[in-house]
PDB file of N, CA and C in Angstrom:
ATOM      1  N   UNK A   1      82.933 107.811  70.987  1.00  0.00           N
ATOM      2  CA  UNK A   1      81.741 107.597  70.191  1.00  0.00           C
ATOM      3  C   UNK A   1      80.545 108.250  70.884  1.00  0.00           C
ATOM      4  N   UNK A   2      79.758 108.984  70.006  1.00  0.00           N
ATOM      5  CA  UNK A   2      78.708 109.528  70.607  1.00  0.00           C
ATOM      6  C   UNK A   2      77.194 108.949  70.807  1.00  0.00           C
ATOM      7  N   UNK A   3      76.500 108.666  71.582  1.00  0.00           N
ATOM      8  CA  UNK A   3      75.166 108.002  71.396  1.00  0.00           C
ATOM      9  C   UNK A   3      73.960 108.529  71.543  1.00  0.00           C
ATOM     10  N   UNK A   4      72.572 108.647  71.778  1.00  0.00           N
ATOM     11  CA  UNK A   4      72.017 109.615  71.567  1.00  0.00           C
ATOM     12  C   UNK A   4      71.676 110.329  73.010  1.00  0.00           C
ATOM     13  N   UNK A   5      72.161 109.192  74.038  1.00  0.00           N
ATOM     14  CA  UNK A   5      71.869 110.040  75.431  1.00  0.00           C
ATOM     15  C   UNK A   5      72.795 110.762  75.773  1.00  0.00           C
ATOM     16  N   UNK A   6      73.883 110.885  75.046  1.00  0.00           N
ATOM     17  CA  UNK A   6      74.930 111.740  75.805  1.00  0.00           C
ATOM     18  C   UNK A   6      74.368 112.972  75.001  1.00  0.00           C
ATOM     19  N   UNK A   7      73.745 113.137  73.625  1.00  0.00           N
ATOM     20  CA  UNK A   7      73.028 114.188  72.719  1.00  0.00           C
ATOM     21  C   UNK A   7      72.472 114.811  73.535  1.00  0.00           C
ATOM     22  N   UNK A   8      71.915 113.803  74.376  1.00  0.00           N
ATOM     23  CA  UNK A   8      70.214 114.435  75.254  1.00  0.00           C
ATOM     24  C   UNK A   8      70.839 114.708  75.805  1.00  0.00           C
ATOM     25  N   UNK A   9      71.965 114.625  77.184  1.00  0.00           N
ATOM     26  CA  UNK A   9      72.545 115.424  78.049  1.00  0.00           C
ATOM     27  C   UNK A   9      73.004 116.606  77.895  1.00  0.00           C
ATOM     28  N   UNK A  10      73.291 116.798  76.797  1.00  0.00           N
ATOM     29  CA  UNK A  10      73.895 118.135  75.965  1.00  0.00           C
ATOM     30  C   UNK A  10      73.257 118.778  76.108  1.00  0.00           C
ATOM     31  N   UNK A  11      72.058 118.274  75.097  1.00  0.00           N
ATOM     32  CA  UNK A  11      70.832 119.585  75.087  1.00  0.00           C
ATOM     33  C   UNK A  11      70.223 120.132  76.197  1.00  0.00           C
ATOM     34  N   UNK A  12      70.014 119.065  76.948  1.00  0.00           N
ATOM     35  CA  UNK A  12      69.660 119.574  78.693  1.00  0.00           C
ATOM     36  C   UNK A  12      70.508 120.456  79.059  1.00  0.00           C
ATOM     37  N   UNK A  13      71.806 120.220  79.641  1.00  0.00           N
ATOM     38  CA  UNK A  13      72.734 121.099  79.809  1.00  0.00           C
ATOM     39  C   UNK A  13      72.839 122.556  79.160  1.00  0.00           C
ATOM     40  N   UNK A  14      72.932 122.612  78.219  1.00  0.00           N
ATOM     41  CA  UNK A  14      73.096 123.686  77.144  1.00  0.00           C
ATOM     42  C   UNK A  14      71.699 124.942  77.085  1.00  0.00           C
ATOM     43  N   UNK A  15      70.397 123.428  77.572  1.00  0.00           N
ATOM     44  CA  UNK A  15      69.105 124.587  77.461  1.00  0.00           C
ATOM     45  C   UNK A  15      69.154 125.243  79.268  1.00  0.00           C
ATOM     46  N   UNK A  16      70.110 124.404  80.130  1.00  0.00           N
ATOM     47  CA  UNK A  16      70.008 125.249  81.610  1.00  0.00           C
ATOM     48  C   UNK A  16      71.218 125.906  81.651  1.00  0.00           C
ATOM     49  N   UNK A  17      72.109 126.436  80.825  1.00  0.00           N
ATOM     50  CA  UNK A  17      73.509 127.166  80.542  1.00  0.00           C
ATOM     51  C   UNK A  17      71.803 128.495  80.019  1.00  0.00           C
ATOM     52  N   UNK A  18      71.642 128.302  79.118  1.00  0.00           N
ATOM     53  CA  UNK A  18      70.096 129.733  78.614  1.00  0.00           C
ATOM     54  C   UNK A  18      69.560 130.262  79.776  1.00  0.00           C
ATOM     55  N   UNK A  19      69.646 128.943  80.598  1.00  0.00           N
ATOM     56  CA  UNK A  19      68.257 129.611  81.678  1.00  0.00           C
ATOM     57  C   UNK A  19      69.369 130.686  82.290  1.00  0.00           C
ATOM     58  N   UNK A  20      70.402 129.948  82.769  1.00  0.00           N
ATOM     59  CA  UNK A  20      71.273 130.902  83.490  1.00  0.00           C
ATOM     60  C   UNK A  20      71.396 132.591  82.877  1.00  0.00           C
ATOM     61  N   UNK A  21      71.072 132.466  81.534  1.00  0.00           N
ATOM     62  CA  UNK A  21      71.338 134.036  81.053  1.00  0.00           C
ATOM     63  C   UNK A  21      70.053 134.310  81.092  1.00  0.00           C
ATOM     64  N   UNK A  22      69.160 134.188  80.834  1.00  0.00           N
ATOM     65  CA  UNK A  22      67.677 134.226  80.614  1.00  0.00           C
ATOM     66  C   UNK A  22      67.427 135.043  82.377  1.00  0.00           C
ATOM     67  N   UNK A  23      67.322 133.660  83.388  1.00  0.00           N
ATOM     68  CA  UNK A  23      66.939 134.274  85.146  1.00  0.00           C
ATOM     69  C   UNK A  23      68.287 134.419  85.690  1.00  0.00           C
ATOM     70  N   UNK A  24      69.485 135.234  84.764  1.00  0.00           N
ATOM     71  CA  UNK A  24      70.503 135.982  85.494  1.00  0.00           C
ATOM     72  C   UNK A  24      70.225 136.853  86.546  1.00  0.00           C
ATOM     73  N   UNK A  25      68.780 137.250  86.535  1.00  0.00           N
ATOM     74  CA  UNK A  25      68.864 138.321  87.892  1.00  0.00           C
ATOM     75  C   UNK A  25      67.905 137.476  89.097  1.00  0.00           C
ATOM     76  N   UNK A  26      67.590 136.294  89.111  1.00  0.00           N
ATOM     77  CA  UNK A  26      67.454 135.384  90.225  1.00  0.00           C
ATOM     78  C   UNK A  26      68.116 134.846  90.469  1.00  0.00           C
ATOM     79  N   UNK A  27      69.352 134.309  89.605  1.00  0.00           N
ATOM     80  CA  UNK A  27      70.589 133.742  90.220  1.00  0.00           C
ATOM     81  C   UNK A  27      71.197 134.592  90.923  1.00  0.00           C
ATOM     82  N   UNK A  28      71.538 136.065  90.851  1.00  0.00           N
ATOM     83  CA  UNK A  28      72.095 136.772  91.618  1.00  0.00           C
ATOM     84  C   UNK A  28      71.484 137.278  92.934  1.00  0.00           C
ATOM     85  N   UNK A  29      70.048 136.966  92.937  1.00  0.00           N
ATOM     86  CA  UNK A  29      69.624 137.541  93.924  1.00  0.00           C
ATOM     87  C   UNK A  29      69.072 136.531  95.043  1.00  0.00           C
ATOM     88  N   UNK A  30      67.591 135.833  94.574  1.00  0.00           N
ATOM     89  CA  UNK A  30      66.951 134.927  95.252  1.00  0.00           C
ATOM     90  C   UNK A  30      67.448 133.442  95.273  1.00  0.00           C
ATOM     91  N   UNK A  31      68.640 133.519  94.173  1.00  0.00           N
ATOM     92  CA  UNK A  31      68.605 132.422  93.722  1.00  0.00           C
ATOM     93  C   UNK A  31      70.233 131.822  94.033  1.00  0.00           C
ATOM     94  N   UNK A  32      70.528 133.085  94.695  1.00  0.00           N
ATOM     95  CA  UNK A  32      72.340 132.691  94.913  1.00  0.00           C
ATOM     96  C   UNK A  32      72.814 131.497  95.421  1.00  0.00           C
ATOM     97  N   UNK A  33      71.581 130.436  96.104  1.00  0.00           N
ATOM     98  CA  UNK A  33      72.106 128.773  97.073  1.00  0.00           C
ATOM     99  C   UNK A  33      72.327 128.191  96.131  1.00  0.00           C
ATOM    100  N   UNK A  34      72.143 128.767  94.525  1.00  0.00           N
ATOM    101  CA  UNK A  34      72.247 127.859  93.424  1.00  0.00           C
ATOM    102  C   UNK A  34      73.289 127.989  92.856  1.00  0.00           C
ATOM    103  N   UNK A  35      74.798 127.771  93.731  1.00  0.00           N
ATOM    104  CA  UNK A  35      75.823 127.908  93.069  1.00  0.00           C
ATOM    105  C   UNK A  35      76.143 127.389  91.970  1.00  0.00           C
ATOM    106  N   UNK A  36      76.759 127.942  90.802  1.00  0.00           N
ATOM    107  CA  UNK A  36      76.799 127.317  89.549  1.00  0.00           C
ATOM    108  C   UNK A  36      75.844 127.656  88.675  1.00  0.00           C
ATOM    109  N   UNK A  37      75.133 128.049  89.538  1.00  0.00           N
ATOM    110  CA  UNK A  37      73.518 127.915  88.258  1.00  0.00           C
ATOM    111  C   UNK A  37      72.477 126.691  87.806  1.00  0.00           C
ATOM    112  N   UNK A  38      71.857 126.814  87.111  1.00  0.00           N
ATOM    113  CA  UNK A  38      70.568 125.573  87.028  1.00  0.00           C
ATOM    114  C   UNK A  38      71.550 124.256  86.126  1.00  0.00           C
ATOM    115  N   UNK A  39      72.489 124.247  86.118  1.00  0.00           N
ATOM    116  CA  UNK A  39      73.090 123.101  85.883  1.00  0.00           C
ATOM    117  C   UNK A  39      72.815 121.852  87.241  1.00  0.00           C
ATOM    118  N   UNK A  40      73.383 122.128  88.592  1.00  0.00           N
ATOM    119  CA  UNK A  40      73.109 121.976  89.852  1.00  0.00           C
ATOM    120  C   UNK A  40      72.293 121.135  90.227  1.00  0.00           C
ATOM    121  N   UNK A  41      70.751 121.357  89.404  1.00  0.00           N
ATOM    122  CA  UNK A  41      69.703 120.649  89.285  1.00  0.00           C
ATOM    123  C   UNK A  41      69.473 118.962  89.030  1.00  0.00           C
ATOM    124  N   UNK A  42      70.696 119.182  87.963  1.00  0.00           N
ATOM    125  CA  UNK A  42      70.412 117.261  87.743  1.00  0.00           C
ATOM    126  C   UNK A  42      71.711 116.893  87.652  1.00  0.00           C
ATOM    127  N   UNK A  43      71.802 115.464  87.560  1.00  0.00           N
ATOM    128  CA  UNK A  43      72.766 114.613  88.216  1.00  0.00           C
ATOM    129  C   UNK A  43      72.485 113.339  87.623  1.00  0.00           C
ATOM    130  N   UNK A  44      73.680 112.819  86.426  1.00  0.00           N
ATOM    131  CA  UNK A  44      74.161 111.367  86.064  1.00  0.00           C
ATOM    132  C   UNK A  44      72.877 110.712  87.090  1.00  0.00           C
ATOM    133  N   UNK A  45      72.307 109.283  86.113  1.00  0.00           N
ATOM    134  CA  UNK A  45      71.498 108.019  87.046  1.00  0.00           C
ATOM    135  C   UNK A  45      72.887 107.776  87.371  1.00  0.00           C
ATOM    136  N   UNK A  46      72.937 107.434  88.867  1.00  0.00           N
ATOM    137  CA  UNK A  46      74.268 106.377  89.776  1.00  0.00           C
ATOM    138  C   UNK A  46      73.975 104.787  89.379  1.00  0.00           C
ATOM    139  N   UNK A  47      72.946 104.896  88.771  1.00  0.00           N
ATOM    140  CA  UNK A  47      72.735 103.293  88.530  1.00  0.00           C
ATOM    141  C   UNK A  47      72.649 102.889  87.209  1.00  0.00           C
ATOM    142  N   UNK A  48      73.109 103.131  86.117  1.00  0.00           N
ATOM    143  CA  UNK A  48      73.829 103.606  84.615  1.00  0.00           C
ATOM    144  C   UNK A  48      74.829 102.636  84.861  1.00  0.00           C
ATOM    145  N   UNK A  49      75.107 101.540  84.030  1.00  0.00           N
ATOM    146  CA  UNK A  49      76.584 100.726  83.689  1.00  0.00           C
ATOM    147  C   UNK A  49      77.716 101.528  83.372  1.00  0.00           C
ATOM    148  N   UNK A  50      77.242 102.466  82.438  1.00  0.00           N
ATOM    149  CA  UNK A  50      78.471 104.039  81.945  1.00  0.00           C
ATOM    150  C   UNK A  50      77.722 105.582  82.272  1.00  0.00           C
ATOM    151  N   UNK A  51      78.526 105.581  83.409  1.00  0.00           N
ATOM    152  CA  UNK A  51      78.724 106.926  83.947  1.00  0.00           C
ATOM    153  C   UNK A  51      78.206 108.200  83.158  1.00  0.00           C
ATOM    154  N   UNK A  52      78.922 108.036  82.174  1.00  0.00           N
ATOM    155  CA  UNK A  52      79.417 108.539  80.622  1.00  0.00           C
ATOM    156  C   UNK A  52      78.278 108.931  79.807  1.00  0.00           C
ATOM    157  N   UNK A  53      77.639 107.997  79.759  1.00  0.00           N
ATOM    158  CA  UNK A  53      76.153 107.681  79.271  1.00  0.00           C
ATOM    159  C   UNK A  53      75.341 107.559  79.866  1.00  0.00           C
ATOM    160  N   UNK A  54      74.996 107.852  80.859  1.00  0.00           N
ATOM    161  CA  UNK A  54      73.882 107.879  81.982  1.00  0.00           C
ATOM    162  C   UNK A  54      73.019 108.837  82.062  1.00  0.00           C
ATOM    163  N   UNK A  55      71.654 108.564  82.099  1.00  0.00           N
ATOM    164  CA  UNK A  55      70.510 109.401  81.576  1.00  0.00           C
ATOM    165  C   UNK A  55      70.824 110.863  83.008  1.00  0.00           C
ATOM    166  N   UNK A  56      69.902 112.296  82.368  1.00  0.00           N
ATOM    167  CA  UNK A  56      70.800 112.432  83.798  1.00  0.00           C
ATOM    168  C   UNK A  56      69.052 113.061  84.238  1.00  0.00           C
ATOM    169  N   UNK A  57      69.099 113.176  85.692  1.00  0.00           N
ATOM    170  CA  UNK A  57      67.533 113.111  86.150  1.00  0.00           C
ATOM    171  C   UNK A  57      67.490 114.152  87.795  1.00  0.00           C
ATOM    172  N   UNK A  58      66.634 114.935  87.347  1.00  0.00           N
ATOM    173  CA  UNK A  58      66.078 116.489  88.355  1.00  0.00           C
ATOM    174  C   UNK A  58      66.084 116.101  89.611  1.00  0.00           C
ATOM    175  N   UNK A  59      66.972 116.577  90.570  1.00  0.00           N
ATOM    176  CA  UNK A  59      67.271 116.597  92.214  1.00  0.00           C
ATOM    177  C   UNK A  59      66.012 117.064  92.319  1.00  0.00           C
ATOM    178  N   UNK A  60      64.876 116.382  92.454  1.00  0.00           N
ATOM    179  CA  UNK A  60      63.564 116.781  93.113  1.00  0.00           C
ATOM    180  C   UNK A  60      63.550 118.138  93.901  1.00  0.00           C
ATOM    181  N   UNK A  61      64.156 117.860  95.514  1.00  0.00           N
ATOM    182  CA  UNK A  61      64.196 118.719  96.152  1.00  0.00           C
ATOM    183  C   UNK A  61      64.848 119.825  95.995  1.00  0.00           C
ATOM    184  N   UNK A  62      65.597 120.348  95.269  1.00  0.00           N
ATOM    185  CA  UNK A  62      65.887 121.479  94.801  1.00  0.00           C
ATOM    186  C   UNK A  62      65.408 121.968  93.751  1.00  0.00           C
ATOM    187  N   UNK A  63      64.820 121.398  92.822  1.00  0.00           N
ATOM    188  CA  UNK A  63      63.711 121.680  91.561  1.00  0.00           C
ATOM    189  C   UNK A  63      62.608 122.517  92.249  1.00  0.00           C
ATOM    190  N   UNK A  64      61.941 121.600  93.661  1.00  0.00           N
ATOM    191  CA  UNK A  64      60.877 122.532  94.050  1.00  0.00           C
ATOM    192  C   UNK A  64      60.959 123.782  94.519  1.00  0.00           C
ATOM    193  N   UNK A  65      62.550 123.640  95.374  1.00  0.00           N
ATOM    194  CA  UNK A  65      62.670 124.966  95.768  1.00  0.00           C
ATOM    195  C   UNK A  65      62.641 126.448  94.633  1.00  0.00           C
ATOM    196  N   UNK A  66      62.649 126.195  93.104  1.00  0.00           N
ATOM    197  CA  UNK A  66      62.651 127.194  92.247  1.00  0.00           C
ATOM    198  C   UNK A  66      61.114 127.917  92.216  1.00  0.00           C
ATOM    199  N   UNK A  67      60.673 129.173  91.802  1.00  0.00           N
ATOM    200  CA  UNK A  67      59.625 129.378  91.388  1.00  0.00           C
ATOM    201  C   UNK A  67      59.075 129.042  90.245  1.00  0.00           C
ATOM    202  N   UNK A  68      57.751 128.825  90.432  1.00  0.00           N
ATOM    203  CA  UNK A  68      57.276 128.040  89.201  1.00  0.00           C
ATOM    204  C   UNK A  68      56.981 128.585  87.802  1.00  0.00           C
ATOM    205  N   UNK A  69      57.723 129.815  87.375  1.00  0.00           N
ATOM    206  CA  UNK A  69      58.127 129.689  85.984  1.00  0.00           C
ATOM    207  C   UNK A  69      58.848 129.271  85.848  1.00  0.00           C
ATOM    208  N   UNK A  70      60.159 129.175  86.091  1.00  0.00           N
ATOM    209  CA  UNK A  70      61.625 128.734  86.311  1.00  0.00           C
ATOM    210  C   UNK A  70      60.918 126.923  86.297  1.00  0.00           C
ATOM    211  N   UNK A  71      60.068 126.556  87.329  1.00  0.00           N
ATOM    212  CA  UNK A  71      59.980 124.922  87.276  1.00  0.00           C
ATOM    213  C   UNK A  71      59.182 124.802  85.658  1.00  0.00           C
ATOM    214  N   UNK A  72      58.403 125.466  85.106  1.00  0.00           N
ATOM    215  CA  UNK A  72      58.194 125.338  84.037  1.00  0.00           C
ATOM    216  C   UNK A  72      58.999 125.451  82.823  1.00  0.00           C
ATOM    217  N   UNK A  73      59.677 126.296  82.581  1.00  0.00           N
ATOM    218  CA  UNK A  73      60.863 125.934  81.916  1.00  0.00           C
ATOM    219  C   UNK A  73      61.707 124.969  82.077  1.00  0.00           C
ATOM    220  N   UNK A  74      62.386 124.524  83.142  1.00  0.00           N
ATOM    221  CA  UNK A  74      63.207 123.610  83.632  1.00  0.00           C
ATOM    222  C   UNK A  74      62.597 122.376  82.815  1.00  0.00           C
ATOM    223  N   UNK A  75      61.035 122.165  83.001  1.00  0.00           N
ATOM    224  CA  UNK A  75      60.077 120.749  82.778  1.00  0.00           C
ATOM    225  C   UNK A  75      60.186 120.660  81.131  1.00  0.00           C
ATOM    226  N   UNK A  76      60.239 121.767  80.562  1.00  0.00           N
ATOM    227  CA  UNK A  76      60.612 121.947  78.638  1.00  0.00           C
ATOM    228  C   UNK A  76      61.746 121.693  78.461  1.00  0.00           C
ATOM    229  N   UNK A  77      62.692 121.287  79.191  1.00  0.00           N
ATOM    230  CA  UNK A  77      63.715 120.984  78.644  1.00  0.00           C
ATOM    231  C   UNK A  77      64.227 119.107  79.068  1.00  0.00           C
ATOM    232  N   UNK A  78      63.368 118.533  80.313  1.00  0.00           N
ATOM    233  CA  UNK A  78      64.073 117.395  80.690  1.00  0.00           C
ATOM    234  C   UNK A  78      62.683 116.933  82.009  1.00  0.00           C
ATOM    235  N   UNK A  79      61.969 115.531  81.610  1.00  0.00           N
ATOM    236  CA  UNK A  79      61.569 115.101  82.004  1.00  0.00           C
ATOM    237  C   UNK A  79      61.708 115.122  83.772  1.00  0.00           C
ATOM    238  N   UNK A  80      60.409 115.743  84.682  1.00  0.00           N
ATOM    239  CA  UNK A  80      60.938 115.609  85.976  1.00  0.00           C
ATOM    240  C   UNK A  80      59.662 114.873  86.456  1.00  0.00           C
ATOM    241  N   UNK A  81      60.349 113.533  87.376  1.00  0.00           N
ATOM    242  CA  UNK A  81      59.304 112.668  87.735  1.00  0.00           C
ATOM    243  C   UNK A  81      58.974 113.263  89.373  1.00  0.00           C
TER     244      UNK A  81
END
């Protein structure tokens, strides 16, 4: 069954799968510690009853390490506190 945060995880996901084609030539270059690509970035709440369904929320410290167009885009797609 689908609910609407696993929706929202999607779309997050799916809009940092873009970025990856979009800053394909900072992932290859400046950006290579980012194995995988801007997926990398966020990570399931660990404190979520379902895993499954768990809001998912921006590894701070590696968010900053991006340049700040890249952190501006990143911020259009998923709330970073």
């Amino acid at each position: 069954m689908l609910n609407n945060q696993l929706l929202d995880n999607e779309r997050v996901l799916a809009g940092l799968r873009s970025l990856n084609q979009r800053y394909s030539y900072y992932l290859e270059d400046e950006g290579k510690w980012l194995d995988g690509g801007f997926e990398i970035l966020v990570a399931p709440d660990n404190q979520a009853e379902d895993p499954q369904f768990a809001p998912l929320h921006v590894k701070k410290e590696i968010f900053m390490m991006l340049p700040v167009e890249i952190r501006e885009e990143i911020q259009k797609l998923i709330e970073v506190e």
